[in-house]
C-alpha atoms as a PDB file:
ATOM      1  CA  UNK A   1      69.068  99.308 101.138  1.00  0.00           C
ATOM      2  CA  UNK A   2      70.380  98.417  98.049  1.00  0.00           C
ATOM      3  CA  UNK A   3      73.287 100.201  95.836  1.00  0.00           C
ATOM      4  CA  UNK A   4      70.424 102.017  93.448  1.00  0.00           C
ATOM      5  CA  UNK A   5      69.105 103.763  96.129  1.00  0.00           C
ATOM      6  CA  UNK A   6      72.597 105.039  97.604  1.00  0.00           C
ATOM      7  CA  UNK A   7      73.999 106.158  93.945  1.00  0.00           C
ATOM      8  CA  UNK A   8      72.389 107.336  91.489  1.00  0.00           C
ATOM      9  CA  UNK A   9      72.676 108.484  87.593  1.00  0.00           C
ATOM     10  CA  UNK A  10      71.374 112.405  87.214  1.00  0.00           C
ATOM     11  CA  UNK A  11      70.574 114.291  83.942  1.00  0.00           C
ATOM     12  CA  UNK A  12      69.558 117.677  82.698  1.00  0.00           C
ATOM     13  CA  UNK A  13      65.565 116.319  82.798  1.00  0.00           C
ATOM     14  CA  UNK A  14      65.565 114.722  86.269  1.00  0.00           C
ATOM     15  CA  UNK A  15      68.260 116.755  88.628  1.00  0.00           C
ATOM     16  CA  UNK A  16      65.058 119.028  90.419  1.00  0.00           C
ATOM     17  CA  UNK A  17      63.306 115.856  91.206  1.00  0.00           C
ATOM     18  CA  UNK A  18      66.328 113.176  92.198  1.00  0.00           C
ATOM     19  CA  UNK A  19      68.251 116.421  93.556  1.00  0.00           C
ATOM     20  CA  UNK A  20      66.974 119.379  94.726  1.00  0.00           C
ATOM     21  CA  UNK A  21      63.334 117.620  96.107  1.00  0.00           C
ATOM     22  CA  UNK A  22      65.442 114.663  97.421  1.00  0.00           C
ATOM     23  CA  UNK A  23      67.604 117.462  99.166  1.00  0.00           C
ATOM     24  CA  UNK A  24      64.358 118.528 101.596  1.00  0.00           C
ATOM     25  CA  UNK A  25      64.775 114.586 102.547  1.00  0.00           C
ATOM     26  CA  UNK A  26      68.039 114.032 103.436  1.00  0.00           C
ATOM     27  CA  UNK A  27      71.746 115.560 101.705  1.00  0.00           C
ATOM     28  CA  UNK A  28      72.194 114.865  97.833  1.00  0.00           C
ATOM     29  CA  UNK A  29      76.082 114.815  97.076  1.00  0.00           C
ATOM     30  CA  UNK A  30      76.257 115.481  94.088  1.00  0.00           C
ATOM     31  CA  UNK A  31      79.401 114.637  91.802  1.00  0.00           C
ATOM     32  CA  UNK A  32      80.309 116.460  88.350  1.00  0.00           C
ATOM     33  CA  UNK A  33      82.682 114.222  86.533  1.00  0.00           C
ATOM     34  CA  UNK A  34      83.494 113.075  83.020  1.00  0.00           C
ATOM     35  CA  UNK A  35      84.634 110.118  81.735  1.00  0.00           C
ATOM     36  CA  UNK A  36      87.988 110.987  80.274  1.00  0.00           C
ATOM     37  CA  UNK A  37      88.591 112.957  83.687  1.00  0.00           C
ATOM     38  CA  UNK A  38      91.909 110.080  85.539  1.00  0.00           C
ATOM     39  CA  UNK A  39      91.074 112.238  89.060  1.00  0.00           C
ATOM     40  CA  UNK A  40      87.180 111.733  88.492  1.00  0.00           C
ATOM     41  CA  UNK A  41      88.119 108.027  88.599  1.00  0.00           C
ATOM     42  CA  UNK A  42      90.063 108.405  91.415  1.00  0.00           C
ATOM     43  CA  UNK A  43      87.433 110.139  93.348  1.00  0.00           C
ATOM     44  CA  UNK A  44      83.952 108.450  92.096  1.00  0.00           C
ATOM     45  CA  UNK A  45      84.759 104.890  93.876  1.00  0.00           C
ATOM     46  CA  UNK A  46      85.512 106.584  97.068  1.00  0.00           C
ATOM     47  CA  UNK A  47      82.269 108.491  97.077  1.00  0.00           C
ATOM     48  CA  UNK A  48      80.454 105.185  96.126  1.00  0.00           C
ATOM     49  CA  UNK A  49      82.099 103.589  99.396  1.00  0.00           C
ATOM     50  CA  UNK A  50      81.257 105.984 101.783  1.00  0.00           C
ATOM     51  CA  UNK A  51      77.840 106.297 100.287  1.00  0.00           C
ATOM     52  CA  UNK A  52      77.307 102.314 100.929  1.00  0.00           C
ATOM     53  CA  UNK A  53      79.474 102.754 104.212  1.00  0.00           C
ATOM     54  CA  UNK A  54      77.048 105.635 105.698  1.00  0.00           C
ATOM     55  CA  UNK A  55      73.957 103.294 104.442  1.00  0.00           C
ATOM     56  CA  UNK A  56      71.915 106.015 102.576  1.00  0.00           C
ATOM     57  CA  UNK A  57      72.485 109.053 104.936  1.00  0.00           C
ATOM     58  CA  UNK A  58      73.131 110.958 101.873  1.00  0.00           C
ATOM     59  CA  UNK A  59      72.247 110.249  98.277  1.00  0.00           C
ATOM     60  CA  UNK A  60      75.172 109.831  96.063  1.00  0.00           C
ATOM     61  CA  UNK A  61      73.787 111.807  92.647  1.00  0.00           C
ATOM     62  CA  UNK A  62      76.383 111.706  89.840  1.00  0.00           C
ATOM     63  CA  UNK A  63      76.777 114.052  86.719  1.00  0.00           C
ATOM     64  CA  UNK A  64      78.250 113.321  83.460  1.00  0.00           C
ATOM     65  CA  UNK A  65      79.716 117.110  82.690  1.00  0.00           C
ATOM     66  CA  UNK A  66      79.533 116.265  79.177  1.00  0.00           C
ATOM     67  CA  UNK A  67      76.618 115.573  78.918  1.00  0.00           C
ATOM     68  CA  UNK A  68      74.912 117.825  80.784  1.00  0.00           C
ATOM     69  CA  UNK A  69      76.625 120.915  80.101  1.00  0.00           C
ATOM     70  CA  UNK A  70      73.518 123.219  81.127  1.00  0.00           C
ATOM     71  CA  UNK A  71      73.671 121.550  84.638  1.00  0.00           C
ATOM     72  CA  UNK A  72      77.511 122.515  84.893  1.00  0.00           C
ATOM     73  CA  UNK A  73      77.075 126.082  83.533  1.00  0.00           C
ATOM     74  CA  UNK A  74      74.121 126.381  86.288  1.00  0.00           C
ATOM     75  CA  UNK A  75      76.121 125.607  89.410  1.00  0.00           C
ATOM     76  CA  UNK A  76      79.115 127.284  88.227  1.00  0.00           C
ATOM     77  CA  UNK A  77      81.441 124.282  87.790  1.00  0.00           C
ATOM     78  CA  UNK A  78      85.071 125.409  86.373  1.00  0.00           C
ATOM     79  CA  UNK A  79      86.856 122.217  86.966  1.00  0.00           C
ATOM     80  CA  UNK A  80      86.197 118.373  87.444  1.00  0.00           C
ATOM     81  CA  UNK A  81      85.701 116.454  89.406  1.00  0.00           C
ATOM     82  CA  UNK A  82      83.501 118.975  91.589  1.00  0.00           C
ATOM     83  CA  UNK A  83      81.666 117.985  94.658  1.00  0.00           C
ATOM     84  CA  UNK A  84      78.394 119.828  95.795  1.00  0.00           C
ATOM     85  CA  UNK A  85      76.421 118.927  98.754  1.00  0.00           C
ATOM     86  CA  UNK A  86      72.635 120.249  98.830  1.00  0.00           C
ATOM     87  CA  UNK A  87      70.386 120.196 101.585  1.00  0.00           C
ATOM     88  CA  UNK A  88      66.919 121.922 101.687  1.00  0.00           C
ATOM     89  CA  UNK A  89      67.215 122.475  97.708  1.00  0.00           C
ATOM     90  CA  UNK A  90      70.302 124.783  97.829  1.00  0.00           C
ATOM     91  CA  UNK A  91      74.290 124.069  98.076  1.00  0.00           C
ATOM     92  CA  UNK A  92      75.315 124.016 101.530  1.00  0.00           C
ATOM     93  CA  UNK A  93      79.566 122.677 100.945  1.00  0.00           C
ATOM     94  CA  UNK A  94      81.428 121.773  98.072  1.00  0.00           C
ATOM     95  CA  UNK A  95      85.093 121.184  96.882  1.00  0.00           C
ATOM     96  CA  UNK A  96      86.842 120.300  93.251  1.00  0.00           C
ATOM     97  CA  UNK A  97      89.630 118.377  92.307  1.00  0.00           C
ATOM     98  CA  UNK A  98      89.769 114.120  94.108  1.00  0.00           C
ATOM     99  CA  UNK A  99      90.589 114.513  97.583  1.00  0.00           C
ATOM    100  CA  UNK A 100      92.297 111.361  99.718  1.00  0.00           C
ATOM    101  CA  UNK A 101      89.559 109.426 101.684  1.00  0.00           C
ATOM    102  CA  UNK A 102      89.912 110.997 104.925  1.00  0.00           C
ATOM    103  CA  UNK A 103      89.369 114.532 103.447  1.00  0.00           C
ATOM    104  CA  UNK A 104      86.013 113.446 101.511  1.00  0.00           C
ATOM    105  CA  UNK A 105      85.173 111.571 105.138  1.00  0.00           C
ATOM    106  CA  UNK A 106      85.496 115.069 107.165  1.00  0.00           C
ATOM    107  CA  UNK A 107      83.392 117.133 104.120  1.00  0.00           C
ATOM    108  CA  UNK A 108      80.732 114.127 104.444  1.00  0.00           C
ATOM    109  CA  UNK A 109      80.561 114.273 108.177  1.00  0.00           C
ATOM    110  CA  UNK A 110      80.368 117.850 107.966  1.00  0.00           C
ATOM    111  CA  UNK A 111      77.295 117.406 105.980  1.00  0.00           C
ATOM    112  CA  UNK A 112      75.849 114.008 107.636  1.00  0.00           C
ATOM    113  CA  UNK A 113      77.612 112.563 110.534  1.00  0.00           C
ATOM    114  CA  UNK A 114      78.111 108.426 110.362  1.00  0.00           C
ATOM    115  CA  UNK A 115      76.365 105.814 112.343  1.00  0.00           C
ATOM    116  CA  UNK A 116      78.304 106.033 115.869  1.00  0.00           C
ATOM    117  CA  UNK A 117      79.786 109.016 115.467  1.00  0.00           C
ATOM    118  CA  UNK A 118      78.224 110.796 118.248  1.00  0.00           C
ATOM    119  CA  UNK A 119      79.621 107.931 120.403  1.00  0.00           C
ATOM    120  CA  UNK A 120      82.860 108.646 118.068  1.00  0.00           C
ATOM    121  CA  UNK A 121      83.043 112.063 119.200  1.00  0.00           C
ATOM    122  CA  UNK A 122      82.200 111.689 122.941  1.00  0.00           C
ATOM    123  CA  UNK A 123      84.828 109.013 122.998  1.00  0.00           C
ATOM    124  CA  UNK A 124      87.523 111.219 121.994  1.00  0.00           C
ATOM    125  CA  UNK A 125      86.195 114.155 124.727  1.00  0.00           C
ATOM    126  CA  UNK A 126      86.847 111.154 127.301  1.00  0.00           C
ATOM    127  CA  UNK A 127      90.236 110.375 126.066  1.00  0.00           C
ATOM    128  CA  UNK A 128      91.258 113.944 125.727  1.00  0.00           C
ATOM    129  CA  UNK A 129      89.939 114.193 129.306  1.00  0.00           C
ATOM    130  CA  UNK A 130      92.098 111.624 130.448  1.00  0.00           C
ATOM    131  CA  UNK A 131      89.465 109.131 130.743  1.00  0.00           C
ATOM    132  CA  UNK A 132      90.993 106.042 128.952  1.00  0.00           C
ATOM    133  CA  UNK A 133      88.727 103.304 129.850  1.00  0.00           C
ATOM    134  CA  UNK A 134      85.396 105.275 129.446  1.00  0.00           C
ATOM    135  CA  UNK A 135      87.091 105.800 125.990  1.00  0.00           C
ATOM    136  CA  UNK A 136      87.861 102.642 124.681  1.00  0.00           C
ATOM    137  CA  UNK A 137      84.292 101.603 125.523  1.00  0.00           C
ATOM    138  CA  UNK A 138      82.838 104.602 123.754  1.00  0.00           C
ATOM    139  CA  UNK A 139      84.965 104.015 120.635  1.00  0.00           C
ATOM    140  CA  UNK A 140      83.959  99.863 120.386  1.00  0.00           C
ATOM    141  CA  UNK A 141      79.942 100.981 121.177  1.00  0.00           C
ATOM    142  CA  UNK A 142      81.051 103.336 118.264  1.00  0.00           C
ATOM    143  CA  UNK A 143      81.855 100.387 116.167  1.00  0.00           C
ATOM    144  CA  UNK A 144      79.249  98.041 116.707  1.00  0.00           C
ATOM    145  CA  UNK A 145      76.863 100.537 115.681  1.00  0.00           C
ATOM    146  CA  UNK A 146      79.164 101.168 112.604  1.00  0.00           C
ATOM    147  CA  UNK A 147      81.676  98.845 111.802  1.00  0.00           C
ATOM    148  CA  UNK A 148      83.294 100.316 108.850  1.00  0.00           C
ATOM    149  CA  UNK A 149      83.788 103.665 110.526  1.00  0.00           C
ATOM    150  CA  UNK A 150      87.696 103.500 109.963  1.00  0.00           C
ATOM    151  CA  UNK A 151      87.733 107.251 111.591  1.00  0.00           C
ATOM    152  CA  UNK A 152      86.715 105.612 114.837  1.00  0.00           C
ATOM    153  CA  UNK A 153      89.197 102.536 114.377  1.00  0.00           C
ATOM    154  CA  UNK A 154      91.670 104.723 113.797  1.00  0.00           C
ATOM    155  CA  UNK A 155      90.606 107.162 117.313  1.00  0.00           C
ATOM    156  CA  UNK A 156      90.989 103.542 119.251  1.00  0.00           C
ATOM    157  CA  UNK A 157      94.160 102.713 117.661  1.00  0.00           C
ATOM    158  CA  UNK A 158      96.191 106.174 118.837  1.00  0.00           C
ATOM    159  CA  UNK A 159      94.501 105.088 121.931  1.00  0.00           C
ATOM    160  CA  UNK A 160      96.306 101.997 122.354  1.00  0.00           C
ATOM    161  CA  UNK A 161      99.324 103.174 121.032  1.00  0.00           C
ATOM    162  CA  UNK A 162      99.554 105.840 123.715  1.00  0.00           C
ATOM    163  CA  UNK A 163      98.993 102.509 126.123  1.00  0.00           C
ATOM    164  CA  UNK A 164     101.525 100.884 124.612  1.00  0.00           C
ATOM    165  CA  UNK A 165      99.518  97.902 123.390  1.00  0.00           C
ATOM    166  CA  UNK A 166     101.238  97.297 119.990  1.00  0.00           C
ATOM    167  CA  UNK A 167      99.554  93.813 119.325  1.00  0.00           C
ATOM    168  CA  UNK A 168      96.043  95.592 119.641  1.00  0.00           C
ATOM    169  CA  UNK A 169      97.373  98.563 117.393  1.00  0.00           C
ATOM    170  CA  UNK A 170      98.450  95.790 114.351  1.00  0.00           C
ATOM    171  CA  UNK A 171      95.019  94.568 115.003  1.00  0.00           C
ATOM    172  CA  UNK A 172      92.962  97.810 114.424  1.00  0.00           C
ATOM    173  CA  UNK A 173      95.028  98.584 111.744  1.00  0.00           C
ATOM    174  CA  UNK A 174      94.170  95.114 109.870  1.00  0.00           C
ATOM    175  CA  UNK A 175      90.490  96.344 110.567  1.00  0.00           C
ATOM    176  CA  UNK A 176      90.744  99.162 108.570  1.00  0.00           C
ATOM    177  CA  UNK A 177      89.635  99.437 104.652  1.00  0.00           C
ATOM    178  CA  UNK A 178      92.497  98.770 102.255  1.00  0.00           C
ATOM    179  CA  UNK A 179      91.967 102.638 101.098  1.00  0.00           C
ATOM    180  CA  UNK A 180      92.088 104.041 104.404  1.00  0.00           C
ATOM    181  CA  UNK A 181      95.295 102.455 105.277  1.00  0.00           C
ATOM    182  CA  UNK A 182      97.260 104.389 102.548  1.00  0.00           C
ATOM    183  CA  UNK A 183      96.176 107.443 104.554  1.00  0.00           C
ATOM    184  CA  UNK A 184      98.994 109.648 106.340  1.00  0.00           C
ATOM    185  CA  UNK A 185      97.771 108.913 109.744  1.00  0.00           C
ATOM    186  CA  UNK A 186      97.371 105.371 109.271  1.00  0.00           C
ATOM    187  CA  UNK A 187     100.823 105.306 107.938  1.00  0.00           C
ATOM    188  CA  UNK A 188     102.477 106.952 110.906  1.00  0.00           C
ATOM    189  CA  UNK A 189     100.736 104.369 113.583  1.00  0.00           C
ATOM    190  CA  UNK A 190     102.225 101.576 110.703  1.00  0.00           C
ATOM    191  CA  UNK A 191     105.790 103.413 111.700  1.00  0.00           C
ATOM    192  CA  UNK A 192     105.408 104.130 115.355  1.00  0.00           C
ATOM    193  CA  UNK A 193     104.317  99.915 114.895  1.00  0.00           C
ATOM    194  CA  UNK A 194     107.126  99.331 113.012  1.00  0.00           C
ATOM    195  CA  UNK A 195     109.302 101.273 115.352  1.00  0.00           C
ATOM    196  CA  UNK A 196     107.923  99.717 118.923  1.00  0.00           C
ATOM    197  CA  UNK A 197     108.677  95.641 117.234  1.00  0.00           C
ATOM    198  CA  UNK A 198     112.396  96.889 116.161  1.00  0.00           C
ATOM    199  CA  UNK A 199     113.345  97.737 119.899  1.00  0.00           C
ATOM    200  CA  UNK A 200     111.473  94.923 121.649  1.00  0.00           C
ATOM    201  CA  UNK A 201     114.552  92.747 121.517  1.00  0.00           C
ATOM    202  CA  UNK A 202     116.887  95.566 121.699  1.00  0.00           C
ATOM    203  CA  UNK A 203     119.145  95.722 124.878  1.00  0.00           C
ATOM    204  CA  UNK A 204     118.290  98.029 127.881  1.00  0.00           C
ATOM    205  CA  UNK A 205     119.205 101.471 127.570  1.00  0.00           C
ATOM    206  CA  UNK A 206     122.102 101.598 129.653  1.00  0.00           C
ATOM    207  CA  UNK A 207     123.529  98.856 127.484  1.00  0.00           C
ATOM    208  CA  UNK A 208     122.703 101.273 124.244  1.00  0.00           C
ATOM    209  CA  UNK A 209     124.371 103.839 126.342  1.00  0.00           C
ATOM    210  CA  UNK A 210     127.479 101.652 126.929  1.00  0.00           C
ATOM    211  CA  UNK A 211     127.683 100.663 123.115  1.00  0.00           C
ATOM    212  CA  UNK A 212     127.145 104.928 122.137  1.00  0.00           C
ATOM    213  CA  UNK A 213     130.386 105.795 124.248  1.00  0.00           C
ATOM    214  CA  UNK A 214     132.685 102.639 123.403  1.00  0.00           C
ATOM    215  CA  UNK A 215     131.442 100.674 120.358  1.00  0.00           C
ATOM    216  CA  UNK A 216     132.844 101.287 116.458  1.00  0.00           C
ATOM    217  CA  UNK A 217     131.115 100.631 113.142  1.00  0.00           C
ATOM    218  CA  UNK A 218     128.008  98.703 112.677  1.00  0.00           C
ATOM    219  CA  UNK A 219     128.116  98.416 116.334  1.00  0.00           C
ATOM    220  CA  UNK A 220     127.583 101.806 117.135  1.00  0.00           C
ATOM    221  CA  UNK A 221     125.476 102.577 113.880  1.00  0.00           C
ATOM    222  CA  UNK A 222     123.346  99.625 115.513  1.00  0.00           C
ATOM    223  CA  UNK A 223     123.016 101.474 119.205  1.00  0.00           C
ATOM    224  CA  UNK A 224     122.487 104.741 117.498  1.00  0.00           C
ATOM    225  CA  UNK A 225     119.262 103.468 116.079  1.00  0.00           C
ATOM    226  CA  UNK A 226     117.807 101.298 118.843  1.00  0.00           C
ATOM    227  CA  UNK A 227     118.821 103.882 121.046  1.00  0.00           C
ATOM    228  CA  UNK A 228     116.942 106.978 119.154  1.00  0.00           C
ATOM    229  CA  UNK A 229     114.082 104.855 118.752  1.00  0.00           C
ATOM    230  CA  UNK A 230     113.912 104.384 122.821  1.00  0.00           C
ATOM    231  CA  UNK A 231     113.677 108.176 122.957  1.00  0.00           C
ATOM    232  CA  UNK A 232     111.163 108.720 120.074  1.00  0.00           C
ATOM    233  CA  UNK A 233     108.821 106.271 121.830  1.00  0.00           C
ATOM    234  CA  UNK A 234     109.582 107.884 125.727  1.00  0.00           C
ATOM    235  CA  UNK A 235     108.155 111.142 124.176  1.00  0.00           C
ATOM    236  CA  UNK A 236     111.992 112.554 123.307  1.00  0.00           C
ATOM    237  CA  UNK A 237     111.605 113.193 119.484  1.00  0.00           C
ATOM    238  CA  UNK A 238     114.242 116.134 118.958  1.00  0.00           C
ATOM    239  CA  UNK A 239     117.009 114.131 120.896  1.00  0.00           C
ATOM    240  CA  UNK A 240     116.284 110.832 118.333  1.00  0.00           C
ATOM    241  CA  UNK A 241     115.916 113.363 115.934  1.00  0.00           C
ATOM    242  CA  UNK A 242     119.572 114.352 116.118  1.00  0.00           C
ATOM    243  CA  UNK A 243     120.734 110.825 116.918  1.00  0.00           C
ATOM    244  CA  UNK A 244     119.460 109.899 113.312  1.00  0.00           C
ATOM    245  CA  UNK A 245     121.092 113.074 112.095  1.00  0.00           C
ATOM    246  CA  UNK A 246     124.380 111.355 113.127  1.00  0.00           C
ATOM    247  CA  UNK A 247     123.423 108.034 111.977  1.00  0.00           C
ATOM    248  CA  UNK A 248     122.982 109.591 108.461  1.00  0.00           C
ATOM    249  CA  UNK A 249     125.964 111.560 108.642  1.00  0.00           C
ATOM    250  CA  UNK A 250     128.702 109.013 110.022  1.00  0.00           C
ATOM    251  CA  UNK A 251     126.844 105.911 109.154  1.00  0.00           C
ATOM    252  CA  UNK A 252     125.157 106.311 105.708  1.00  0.00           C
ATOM    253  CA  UNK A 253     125.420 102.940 104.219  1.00  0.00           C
ATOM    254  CA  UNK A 254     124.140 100.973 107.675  1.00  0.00           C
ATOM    255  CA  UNK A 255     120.971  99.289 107.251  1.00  0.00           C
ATOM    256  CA  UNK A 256     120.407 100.333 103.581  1.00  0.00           C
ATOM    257  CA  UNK A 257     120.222 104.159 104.830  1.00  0.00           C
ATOM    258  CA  UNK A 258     118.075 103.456 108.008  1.00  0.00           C
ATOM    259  CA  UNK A 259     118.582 106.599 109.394  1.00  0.00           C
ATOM    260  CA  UNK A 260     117.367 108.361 106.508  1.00  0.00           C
ATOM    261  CA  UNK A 261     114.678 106.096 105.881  1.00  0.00           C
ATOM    262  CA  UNK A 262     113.869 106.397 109.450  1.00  0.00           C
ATOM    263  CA  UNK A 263     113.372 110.216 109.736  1.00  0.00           C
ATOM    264  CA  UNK A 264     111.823 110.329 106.703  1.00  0.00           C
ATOM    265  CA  UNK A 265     109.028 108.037 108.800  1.00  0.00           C
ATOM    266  CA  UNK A 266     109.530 110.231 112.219  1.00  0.00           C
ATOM    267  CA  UNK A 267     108.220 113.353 109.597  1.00  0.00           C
ATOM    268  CA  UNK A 268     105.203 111.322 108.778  1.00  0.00           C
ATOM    269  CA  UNK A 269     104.504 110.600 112.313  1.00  0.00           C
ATOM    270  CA  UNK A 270     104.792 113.860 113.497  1.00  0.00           C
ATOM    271  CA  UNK A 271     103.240 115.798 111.084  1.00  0.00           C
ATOM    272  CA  UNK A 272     104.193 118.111 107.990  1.00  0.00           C
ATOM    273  CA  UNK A 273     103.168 121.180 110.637  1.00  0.00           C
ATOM    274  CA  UNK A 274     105.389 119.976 113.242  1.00  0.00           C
ATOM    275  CA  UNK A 275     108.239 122.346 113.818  1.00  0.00           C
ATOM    276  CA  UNK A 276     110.465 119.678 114.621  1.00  0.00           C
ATOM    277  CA  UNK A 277     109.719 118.336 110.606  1.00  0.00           C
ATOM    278  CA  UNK A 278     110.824 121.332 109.102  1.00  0.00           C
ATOM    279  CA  UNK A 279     114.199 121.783 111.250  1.00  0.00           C
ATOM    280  CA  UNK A 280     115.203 118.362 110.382  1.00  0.00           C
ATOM    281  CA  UNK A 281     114.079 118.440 107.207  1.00  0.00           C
ATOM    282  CA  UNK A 282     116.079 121.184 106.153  1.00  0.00           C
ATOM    283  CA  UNK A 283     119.250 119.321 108.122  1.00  0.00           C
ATOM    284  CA  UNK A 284     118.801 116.326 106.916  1.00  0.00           C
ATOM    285  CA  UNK A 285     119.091 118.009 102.987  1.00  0.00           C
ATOM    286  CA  UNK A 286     122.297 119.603 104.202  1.00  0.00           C
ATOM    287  CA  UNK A 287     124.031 116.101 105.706  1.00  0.00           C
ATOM    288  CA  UNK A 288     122.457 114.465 102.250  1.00  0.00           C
ATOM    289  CA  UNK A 289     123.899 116.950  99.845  1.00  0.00           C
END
């Protein structure tokens, strides 16, 4: 299929035809935007690559506001960019203002799921049942049938993580479109990455233990680290939580500010709803200032 028939120009004199009958067909997504708009232009190119990703499952329709005011005033559009899905000749979802990529993902899959993502989906019921292996398989059938499904890449990649298997996590990661990488949850598997390669050199714990009780300096700002990293990866995140804390607080300049720079990535990991974050947010701006 080629990129015409995925995206398409609309106007005043052809939106009922190339929108509203194309609607009884399959979704029409269709995208109010002006050309003097900086978030339209943030926004258009990533609903262009998820209308080539998803291979014409939805028809991409685009609408200069400009110059088709009546079209705007019609659907009640107060602010660009503004995203309406129709099906069946009526608006079914819609949002305004440019969205990251996995946002617009969800609101597309809400209106037209991907190739594989019913093998997507049943993978993660598997995994959340404890069934690893059936899993995995379920989220690489997912990708042959779809390769650029990042969402599924991404499902396999917490996988592995949670198995430990760092080189396939770096892997699965590379797989992943450039855009979807900048994404939150792509950035905390980079850290958790990040985090798993600093302490597979590091001594054993009771070693870091040793070093905590006796050691001075760098030394101990060293142990502190490796040894709160340990205990993020075991599961223990409020115990490296506060061993960071103290690395911040006694040992400020090691590492370039590790410690902050560190829990700054634990808060990405873990979530901005995570309880945890806020406690340790809020200490960490007290010890800072």
């Amino acid at each position: 299929m080629t990129a015409q028939a995925l995206v398409i120009d609309v106007r005043e004199d052809n939106f009922a035809a190339a929108v509203l009958e194309e609607s009884k067909r399959r979704p029409v997504v269709v995208d109010f935007w002006a050309p003097w708009c900086g978030p339209c232009r943030a926004l258009g190119p990533v609903l262009e690559k998820l209308a080539e990703e998803m291979a014409g499952a939805f028809l991409l329709a685009k609408v200069n506001s400009d110059e088709n005011p009546e079209l705007s005033r019609s659907f009640q559009v107060r602010g660009i960019p503004a995203v309406k899905a129709f099906r069946d000749g009526k608006v079914v979802d819609e949002f305004t203002g440019a969205l990251p990529e996995s946002a617009v993902r969800k609101f597309l899959e809400g209106i037209v799921p991907p190739p594989g993502d019913d093998l997507r989906q049943a993978a993660l019921a598997a995994m959340e049942a404890g069934r690893e292996d059936e899993a995995e398989r379920l989220f690489h059938e997912a990708l042959a049938a779809n390769p650029r499904n990042d969402a599924a890449r991404l499902s396999l990649a917490r996988l592995h993580s949670a198995q430990g298997r760092w080189e396939e996590v770096n892997a699965d990661i590379a797989a992943m479109s450039p855009a979807f990488q900048l994404e939150d949850e792509v950035q905390a598997l980079k850290a958790l990455l990040e985090f798993s390669q600093a302490v597979q050199s590091a001594p054993p714990m009771a070693e870091l233990e040793r070093r905590l009780r006796e050691a001075q300096g760098d030394e101990r700002a060293q142990a502190l680290y490796l040894h709160a990293l340990r205990l993020l990866l075991q599961g223990q995140e409020e115990p490296a939580m506060e061993e960071l804390l103290e690395l911040v607080r006694d040992h400020r300049q090691y590492g370039d500010d590790l410690g902050r720079r560190t829990l700054l990535q634990i808060f990405t990991v873990l979530g901005a709803r995570h309880p945890l974050v806020e406690k340790y947010r809020t200490r960490l701006a007290r010890t800072l200032y």
